[in-house]
Protein backbone atom coordinates (compact mmCIF):
# COMPACT_ATOMS: atom_id res chain seq x y z
CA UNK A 1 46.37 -11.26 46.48
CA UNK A 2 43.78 -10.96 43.54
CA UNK A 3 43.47 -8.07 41.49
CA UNK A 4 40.16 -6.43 40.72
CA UNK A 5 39.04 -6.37 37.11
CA UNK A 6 39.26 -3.00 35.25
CA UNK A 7 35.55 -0.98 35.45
CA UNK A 8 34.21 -0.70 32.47
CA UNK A 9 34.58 2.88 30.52
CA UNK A 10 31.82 5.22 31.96
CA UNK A 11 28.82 5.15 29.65
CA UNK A 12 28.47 7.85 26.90
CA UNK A 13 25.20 9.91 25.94
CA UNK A 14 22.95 8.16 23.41
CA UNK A 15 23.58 9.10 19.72
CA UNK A 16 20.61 11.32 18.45
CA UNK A 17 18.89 9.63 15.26
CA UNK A 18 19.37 10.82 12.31
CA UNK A 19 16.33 12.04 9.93
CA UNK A 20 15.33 9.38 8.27
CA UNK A 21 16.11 7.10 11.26
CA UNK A 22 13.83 9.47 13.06
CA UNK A 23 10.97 8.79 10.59
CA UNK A 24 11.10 5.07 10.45
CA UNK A 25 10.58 4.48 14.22
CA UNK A 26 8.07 7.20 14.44
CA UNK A 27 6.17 5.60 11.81
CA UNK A 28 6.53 2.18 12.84
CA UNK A 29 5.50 3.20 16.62
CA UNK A 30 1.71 3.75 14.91
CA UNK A 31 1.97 1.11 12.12
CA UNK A 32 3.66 -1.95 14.63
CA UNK A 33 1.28 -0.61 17.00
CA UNK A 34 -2.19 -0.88 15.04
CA UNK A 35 -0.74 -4.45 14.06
CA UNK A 36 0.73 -5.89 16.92
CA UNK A 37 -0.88 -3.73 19.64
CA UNK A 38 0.71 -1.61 22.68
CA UNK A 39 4.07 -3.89 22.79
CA UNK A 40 5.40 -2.29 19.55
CA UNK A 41 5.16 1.29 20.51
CA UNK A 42 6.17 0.59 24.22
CA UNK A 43 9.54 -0.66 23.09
CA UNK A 44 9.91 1.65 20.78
CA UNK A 45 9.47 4.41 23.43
CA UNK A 46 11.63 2.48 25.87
CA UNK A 47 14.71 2.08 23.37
CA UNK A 48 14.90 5.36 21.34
CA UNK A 49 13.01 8.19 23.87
CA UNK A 50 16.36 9.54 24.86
CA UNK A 51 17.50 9.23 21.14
CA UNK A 52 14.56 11.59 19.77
CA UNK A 53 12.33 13.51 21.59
CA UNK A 54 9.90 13.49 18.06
CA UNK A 55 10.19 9.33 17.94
CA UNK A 56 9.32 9.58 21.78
CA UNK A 57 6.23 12.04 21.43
CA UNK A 58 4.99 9.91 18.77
CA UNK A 59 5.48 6.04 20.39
CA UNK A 60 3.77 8.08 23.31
CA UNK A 61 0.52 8.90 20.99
CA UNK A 62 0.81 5.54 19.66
CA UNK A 63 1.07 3.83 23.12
CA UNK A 64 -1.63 5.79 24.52
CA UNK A 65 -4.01 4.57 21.85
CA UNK A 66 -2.70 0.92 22.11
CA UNK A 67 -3.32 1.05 25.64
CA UNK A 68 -6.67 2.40 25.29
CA UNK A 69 -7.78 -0.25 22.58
CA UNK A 70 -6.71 -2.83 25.10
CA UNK A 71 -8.72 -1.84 27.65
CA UNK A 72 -11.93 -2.36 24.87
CA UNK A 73 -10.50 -5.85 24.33
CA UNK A 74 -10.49 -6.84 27.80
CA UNK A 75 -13.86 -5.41 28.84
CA UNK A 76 -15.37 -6.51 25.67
CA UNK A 77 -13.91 -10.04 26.76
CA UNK A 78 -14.97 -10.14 29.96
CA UNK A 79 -18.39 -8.61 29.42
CA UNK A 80 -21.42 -11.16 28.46
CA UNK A 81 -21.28 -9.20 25.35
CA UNK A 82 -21.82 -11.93 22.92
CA UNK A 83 -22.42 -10.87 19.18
CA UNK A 84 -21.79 -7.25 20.23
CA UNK A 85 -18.53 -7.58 22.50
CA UNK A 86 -17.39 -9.61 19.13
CA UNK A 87 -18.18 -6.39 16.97
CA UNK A 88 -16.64 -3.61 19.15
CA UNK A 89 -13.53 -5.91 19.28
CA UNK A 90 -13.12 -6.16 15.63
CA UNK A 91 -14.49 -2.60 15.42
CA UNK A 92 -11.42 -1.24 17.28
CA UNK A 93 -9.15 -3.57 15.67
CA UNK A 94 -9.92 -1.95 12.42
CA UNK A 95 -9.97 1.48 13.48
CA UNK A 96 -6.35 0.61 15.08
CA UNK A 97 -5.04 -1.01 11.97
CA UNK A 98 -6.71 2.06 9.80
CA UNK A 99 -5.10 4.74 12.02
CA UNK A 100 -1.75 3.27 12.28
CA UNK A 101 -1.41 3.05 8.47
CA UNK A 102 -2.88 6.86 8.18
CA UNK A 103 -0.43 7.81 10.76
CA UNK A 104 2.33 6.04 9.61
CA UNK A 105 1.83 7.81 5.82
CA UNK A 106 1.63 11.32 8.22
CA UNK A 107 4.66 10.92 9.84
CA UNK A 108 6.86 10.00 6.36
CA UNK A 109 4.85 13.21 4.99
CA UNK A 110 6.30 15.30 7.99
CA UNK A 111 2.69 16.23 8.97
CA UNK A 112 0.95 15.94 12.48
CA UNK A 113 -0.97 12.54 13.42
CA UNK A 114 -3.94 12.04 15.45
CA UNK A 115 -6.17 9.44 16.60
CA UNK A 116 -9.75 9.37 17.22
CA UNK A 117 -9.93 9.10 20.72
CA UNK A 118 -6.74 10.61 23.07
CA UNK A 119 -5.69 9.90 26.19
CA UNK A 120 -3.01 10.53 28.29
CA UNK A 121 -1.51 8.05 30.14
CA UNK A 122 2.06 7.77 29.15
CA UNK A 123 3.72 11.34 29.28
């Protein structure tokens, strides 16, 4: 007769962050995501949205934006855009990179961040 393996203990609520904690992965949902694009603050919100409900509004604003910005890439890559498509794509990489440094400096500064265009898609 075989005996059944112990269950494992029953899983325990998430630890809140603490403050500073709480900072750092607000501000690196915006600053990972104007660098590395919607991947960064998707993860982010995945891992630490039960954690921090200010970490997941943020990685939200930041993922919405990401999201966004890749749907100029794509269209600007599919379009026979030529010169221009290679412009707007560069143009919204810059205004990504700009706005995730801006509102990575807001969150450390405790202040509210914005970007220039919002949408909604993530809630």
């Amino acid at each position: 007769m075989s005996q059944t393996p112990p269950l494992p203990p029953p899983a325990s609520a998430p630890q809140p962050l603490s403050d500073s904690d709480t900072r750092q992965w607000a501000g690196l949902s915006h600053l990972l995501g104007g660098i590395l694009g919607f991947l960064a603050p998707l993860v982010i919100w995945l891992v630490f949205r039960e954690r921090s409900a200010y970490v997941a509004e943020e990685s939200k604003k930041a993922l919405n934006f990401q999201l966004l910005a890749l749907i100029v890439y794509v269209v600007a890559a599919v379009l026979p855009l030529g010169f221009l498509g290679t412009l707007v794509t560069f143009g919204v990489w810059v205004v990504s990179v700009v706005f995730g440094i801006i509102n990575f400096q807001k969150v450390q500064r405790a202040e509210a961040t914005e970007y220039p265009v919002t949408v909604s898609w993530v809630r």
